[in-house]
N, C-alpha and C. Protein backbone atom coordinates (compact mmCIF):
# COMPACT_ATOMS: atom_id res chain seq x y z
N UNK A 1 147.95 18.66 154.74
CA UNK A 1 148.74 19.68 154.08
C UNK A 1 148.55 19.55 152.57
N UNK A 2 148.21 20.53 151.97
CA UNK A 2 148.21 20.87 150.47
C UNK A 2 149.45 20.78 149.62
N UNK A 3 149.49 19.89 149.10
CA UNK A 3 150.63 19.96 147.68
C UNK A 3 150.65 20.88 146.87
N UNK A 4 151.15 21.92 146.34
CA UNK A 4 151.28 22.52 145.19
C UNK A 4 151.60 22.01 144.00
N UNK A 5 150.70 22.19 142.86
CA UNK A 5 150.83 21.43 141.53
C UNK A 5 150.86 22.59 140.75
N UNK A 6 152.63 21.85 140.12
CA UNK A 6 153.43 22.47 138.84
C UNK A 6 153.40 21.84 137.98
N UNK A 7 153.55 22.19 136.28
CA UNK A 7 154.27 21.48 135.56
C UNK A 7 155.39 22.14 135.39
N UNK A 8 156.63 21.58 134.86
CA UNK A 8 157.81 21.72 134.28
C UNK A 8 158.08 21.51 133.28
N UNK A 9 157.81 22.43 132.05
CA UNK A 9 157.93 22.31 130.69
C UNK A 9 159.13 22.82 130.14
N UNK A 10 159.90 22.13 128.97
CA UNK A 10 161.28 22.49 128.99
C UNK A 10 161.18 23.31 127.83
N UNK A 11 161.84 24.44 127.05
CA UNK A 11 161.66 24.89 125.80
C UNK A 11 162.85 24.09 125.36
N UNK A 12 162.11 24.06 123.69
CA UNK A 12 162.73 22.60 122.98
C UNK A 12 163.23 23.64 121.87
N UNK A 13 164.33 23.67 121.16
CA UNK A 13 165.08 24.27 120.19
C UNK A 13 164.49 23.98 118.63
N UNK A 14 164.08 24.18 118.04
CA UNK A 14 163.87 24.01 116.44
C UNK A 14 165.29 24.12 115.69
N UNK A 15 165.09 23.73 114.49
CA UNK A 15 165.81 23.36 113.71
C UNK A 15 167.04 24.81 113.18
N UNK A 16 165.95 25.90 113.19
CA UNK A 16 166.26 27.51 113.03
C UNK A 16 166.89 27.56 113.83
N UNK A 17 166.99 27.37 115.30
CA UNK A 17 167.24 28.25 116.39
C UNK A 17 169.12 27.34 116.51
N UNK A 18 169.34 25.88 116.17
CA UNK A 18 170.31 25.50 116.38
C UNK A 18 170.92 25.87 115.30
N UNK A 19 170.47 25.93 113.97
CA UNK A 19 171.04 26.77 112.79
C UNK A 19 172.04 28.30 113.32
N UNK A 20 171.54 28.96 113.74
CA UNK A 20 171.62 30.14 113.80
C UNK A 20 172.43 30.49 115.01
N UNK A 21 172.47 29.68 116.29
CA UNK A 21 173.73 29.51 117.61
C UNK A 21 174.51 28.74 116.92
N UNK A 22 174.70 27.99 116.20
CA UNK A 22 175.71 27.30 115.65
C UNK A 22 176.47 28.12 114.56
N UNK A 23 175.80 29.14 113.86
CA UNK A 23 176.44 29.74 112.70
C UNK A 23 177.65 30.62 113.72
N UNK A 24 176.52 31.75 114.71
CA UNK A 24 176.98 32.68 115.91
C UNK A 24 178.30 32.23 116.16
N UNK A 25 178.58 30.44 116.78
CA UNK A 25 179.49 30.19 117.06
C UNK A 25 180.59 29.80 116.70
N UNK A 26 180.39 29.35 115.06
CA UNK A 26 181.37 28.95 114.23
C UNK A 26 182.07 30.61 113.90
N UNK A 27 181.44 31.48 113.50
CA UNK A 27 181.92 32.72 112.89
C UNK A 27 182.54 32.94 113.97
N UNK A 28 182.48 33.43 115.37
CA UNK A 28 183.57 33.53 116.39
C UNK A 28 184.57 32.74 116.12
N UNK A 29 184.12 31.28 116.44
CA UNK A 29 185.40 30.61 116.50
C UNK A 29 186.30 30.65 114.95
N UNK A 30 185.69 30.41 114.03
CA UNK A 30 186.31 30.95 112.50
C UNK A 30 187.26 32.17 112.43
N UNK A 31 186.42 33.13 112.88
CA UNK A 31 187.23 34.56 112.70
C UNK A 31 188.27 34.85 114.00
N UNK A 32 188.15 34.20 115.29
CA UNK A 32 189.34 34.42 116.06
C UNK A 32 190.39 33.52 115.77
N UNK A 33 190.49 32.17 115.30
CA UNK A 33 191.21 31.14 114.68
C UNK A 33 192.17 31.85 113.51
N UNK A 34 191.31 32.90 112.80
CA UNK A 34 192.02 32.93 111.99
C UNK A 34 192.84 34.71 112.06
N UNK A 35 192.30 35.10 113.01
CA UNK A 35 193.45 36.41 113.22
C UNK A 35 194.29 35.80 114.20
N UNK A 36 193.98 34.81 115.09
CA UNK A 36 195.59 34.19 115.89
C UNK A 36 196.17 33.56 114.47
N UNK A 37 196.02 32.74 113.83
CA UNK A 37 196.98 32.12 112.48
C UNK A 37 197.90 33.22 111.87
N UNK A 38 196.96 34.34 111.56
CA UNK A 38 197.78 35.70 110.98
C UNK A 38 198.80 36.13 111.85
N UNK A 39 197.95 36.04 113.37
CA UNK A 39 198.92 37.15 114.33
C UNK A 39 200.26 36.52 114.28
N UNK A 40 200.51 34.93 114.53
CA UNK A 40 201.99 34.18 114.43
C UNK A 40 202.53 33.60 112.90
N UNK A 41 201.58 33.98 111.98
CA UNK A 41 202.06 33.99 109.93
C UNK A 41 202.99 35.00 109.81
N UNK A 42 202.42 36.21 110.11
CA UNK A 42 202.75 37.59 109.24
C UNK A 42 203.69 38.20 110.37
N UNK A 43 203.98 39.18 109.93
CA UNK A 43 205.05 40.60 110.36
C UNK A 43 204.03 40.76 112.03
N UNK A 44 204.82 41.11 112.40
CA UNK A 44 203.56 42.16 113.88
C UNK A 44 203.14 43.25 113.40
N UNK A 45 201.99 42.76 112.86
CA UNK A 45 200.82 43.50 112.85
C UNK A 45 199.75 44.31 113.76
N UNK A 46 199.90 45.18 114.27
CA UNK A 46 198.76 45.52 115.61
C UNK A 46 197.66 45.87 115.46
N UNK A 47 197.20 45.81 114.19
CA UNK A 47 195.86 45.67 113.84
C UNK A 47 195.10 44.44 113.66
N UNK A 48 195.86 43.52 113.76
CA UNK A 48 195.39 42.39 113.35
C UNK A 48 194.96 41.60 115.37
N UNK A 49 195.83 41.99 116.04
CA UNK A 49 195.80 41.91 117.76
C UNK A 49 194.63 43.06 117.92
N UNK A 50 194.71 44.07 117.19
CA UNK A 50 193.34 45.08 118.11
C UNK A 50 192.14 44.55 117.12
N UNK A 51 192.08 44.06 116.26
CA UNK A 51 191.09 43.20 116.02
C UNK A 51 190.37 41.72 116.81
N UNK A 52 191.09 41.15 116.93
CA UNK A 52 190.96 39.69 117.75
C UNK A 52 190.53 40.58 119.17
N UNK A 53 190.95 41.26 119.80
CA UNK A 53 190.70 42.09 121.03
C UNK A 53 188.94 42.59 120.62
N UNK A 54 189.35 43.30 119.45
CA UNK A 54 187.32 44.13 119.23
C UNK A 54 186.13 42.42 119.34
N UNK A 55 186.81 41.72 118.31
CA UNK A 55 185.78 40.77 118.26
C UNK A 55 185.53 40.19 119.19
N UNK A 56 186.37 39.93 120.29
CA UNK A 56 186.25 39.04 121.57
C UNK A 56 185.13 39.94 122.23
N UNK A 57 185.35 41.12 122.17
CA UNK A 57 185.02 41.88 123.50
C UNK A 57 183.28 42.94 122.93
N UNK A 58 183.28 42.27 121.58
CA UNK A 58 182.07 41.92 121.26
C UNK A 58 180.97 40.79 121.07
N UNK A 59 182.18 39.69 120.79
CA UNK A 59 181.10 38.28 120.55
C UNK A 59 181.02 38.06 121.98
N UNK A 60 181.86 37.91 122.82
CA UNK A 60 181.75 37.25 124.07
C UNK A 60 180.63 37.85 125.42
N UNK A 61 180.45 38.95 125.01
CA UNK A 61 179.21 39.40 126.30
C UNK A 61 178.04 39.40 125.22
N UNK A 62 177.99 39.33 124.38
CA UNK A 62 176.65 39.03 123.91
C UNK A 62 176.38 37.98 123.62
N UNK A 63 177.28 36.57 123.73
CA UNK A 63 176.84 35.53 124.14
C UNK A 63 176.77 35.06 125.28
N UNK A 64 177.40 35.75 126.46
CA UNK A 64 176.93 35.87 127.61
C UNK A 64 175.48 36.05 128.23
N UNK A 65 174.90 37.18 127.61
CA UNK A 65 173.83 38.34 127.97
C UNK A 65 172.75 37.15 127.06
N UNK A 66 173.07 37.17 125.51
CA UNK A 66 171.67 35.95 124.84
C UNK A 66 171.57 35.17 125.67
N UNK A 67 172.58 33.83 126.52
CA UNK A 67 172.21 32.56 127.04
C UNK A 67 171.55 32.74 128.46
N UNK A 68 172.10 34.22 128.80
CA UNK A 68 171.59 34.05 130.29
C UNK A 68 170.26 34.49 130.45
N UNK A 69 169.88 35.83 129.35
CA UNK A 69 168.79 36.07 129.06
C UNK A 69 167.14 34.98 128.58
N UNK A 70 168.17 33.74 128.00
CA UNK A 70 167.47 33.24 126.75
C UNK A 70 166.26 31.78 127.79
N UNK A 71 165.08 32.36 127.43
CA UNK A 71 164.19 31.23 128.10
C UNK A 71 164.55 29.40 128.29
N UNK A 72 164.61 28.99 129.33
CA UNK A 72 165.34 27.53 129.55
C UNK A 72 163.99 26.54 129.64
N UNK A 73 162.70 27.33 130.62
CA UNK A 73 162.17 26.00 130.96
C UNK A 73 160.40 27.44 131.48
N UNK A 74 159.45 26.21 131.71
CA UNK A 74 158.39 27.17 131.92
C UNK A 74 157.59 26.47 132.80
N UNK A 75 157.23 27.24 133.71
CA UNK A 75 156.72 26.19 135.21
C UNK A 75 155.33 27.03 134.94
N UNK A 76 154.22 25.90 135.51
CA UNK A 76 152.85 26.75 135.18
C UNK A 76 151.84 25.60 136.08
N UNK A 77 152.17 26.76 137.27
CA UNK A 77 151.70 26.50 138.66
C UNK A 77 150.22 26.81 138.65
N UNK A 78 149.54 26.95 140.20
CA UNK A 78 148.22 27.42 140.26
C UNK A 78 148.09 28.77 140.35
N UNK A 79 149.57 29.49 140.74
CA UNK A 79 148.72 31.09 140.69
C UNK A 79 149.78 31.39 139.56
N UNK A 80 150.43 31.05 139.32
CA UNK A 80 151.29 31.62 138.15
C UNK A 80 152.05 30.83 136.79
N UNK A 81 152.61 31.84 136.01
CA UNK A 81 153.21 30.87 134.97
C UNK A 81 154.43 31.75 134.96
N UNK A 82 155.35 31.02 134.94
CA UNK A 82 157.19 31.17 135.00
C UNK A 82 157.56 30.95 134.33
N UNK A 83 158.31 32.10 133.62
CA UNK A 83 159.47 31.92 132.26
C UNK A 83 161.04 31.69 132.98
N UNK A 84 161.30 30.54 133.24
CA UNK A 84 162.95 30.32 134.23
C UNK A 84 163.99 30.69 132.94
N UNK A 85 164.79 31.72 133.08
CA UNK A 85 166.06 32.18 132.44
C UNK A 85 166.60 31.94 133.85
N UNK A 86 168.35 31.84 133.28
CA UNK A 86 169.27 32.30 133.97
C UNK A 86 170.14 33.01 134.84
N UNK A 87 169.53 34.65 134.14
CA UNK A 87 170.11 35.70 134.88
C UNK A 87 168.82 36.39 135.71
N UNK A 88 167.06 36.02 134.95
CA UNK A 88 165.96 36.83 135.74
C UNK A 88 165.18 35.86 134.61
N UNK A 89 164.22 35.53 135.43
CA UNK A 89 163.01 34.67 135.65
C UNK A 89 161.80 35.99 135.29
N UNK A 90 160.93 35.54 134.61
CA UNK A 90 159.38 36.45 134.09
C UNK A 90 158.28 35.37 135.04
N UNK A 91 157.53 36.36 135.63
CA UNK A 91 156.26 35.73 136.31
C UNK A 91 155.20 36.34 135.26
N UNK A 92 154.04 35.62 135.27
CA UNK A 92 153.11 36.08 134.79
C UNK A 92 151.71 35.57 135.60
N UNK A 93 151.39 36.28 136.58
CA UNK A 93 150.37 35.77 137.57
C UNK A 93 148.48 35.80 136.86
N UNK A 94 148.24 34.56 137.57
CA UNK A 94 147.42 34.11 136.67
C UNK A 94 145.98 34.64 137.05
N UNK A 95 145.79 36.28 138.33
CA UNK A 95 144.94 36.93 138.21
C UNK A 95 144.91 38.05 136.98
N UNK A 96 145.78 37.97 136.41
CA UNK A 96 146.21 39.20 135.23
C UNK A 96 146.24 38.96 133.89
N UNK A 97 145.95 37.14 134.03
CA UNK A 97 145.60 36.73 132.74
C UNK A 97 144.07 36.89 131.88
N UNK A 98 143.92 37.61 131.07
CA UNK A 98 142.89 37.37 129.97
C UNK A 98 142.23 36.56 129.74
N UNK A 99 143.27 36.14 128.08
CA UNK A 99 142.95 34.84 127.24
C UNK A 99 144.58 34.73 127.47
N UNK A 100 144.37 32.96 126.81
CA UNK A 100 145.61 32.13 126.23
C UNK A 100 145.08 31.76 125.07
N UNK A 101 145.80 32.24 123.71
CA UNK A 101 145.31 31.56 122.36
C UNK A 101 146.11 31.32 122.02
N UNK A 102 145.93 29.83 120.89
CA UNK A 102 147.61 29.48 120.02
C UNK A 102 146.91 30.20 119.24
N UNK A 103 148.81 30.31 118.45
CA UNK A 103 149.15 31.73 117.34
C UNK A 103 149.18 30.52 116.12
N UNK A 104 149.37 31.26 114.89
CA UNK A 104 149.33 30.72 113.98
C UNK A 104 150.93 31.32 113.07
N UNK A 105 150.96 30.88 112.26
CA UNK A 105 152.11 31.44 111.68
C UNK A 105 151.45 32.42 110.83
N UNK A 106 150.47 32.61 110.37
CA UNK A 106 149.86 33.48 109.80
C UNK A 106 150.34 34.97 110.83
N UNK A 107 149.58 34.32 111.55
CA UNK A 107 149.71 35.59 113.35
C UNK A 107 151.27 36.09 113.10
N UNK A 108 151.87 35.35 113.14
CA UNK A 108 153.10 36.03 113.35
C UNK A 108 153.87 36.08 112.33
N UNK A 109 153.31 36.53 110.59
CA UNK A 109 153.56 37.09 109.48
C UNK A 109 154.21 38.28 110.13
N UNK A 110 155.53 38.71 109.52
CA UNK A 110 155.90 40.61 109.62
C UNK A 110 156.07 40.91 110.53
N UNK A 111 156.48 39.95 111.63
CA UNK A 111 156.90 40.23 113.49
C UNK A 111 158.27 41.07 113.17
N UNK A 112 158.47 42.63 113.80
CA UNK A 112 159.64 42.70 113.77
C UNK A 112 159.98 42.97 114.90
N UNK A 113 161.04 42.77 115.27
CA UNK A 113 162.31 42.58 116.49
C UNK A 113 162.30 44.02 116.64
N UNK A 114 162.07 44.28 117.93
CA UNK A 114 162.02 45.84 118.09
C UNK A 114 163.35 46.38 119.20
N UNK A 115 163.70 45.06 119.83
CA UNK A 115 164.75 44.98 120.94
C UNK A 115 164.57 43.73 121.82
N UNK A 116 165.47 42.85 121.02
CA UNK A 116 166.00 41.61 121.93
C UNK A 116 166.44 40.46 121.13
N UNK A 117 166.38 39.67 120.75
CA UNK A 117 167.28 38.43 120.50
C UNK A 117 166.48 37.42 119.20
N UNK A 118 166.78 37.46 118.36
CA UNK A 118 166.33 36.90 116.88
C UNK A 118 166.79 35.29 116.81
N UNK A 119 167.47 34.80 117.37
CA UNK A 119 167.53 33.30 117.66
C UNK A 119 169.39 33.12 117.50
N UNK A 120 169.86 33.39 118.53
CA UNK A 120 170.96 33.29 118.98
C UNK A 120 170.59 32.75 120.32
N UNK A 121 170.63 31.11 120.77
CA UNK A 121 169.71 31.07 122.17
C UNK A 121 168.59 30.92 121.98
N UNK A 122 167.59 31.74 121.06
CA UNK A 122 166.23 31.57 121.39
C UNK A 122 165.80 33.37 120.78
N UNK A 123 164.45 33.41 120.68
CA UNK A 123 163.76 34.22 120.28
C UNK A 123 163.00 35.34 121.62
N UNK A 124 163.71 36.38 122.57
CA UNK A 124 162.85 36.35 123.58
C UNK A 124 163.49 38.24 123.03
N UNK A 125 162.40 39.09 124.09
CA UNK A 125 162.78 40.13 124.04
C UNK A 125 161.32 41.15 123.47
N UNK A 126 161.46 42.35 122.82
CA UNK A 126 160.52 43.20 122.56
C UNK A 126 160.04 43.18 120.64
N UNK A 127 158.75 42.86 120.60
CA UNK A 127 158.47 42.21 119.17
C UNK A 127 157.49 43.21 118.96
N UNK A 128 156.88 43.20 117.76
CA UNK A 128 155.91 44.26 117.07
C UNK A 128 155.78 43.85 115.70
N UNK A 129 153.95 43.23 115.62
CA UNK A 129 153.38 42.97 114.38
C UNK A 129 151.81 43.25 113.96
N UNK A 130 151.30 43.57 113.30
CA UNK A 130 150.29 43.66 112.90
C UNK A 130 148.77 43.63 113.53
N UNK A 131 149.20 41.99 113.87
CA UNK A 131 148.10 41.22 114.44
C UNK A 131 147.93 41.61 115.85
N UNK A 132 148.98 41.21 116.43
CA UNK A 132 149.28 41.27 117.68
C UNK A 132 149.45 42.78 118.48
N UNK A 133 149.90 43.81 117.69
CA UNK A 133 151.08 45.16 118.41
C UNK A 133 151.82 44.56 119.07
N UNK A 134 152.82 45.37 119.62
CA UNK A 134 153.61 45.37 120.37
C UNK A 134 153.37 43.88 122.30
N UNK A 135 154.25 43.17 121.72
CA UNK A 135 154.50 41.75 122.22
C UNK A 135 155.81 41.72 122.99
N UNK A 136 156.37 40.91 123.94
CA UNK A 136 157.16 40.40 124.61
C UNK A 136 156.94 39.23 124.35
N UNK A 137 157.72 38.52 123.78
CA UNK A 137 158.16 36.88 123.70
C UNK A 137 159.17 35.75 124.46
N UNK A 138 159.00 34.95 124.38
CA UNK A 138 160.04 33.85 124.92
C UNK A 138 159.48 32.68 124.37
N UNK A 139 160.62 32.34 123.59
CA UNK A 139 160.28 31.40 122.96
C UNK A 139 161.29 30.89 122.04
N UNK A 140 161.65 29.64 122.15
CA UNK A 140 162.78 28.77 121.42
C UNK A 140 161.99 27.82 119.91
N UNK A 141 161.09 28.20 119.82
CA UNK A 141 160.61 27.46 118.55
C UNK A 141 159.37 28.37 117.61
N UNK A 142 159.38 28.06 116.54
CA UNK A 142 158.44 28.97 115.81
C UNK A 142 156.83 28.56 115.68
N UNK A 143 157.07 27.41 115.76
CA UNK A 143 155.69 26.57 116.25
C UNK A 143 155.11 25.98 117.39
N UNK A 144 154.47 26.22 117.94
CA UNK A 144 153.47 25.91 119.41
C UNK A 144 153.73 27.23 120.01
N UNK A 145 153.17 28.30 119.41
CA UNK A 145 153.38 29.37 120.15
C UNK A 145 152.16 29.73 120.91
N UNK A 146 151.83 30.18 121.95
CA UNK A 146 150.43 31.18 122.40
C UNK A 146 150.32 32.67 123.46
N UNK A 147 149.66 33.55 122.76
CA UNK A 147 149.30 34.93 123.00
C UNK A 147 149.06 34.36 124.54
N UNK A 148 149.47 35.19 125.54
CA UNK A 148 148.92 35.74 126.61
C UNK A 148 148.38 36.83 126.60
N UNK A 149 147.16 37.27 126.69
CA UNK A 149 146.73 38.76 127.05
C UNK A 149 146.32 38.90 128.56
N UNK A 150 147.26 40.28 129.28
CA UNK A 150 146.73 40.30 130.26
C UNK A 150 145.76 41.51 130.72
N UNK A 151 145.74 41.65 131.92
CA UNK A 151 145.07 42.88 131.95
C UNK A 151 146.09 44.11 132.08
N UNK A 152 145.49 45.60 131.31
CA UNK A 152 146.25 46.69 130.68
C UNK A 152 146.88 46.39 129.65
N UNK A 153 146.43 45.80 129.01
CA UNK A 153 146.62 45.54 127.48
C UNK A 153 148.00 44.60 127.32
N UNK A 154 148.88 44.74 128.16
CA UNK A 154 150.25 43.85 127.78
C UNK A 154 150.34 42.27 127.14
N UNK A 155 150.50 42.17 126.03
CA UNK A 155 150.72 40.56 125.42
C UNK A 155 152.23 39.75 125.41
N UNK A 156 151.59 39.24 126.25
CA UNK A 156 153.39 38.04 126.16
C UNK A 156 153.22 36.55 125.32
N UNK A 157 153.60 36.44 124.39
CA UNK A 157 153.90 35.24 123.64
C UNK A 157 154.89 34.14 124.25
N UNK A 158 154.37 33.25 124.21
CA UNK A 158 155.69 31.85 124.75
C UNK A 158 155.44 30.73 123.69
N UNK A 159 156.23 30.38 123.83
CA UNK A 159 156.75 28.99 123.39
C UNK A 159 156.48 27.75 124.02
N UNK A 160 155.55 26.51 123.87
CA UNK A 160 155.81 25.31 124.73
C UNK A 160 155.72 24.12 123.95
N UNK A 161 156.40 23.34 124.17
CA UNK A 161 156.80 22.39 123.53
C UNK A 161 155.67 21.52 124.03
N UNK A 162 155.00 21.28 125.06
CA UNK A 162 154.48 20.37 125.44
C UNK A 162 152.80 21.35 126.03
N UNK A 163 151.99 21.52 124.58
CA UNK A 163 150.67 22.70 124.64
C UNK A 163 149.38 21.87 125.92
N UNK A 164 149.64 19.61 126.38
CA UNK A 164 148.72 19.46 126.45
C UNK A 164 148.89 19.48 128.25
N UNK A 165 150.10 20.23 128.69
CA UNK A 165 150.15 20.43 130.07
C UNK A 165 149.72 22.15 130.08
N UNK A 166 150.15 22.88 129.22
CA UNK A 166 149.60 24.24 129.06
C UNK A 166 148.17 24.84 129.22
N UNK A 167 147.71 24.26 128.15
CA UNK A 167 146.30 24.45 127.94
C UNK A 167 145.10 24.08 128.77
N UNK A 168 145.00 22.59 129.56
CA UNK A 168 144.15 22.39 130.28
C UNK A 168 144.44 23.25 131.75
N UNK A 169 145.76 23.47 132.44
CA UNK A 169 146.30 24.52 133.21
C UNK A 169 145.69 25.66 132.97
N UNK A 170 145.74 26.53 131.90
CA UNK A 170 145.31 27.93 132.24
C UNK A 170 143.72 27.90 131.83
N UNK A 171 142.93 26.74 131.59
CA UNK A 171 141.64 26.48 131.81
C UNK A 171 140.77 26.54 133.16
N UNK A 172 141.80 26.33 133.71
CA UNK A 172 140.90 26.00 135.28
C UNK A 172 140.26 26.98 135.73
């Protein structure tokens, strides 16, 4: 019987990415801290309650939706490579692969966020730059990145922390 051979690569957070979930989470916790302080300081105020109500019922599903969305780990089997999120998992089967090239930071000069997640969690979602066009990413760090091109033109960018289980993998 045949074994199937995976790796299990974890995405590793940069320095940016904990910057920036940590700011996310202090400003929630900052700004609801401090309309409950008001709500039991001051007069009854009901603007100050339909505020704490807006912000909840904004910060809280979009930190829902970033973490569950946000790339955890990347398996890169013999027929495929797996982006494991939370709420839905990305396959990328490895008859549909191209090339795999690392990016440079040059490469990803003037990337703009066209729809999805700027590093709250991680960097994943719909991107558009220069070099590249129009990209799908996942990716928790700004360095060790590499282009997937597949076939029909679609490019997915990832993130791996660990390039020397990557690279000899999509060699074979």
């Amino acid at each position: 019987m045949k074994s199937k051979k995976f790796y299990t690569i974890p995405f590793v957070w940069d320095r940016r990415l904990w910057v920036m979930t940590f700011a996310c989470f202090a400003l929630w916790i900052g700004l609801s801290g401090w309309f409950i302080y008001q709500i039991f300081t001051t007069e009854n105020d009901p603007a100050l309650l339909g505020s704490l109500i807006v912000l909840n019922v904004v910060f809280l599903p979009t930190i829902i939706a970033c973490e569950g969305l946000a790339p955890q780990r990347l398996e890169v089997s013999e027929q495929e490579i797996t982006v494991l999120c939370r709420f839905e998992s990305v396959t990328i089967l490895r008859s549909t692969i191209l090339s795999i090239e690392p990016l440079s930071k040059k490469d990803m000069s003037w990337t703009i966020n066209m729809g999805g997640c700027g590093g709250l969690f991680g960097y994943f979602g719909s991107f558009s730059n220069r070099h590249i066009g129009q990209f799908t990413m996942y990716a928790t760090q700004k360095q060790n990145l590499y282009l997937i091109k597949q076939v029909g033109g679609k490019s997915v960018v990832i993130s791996c922390s660990e390039p020397q289980y990557l690279i000899p993998e999509i060699k074979k």
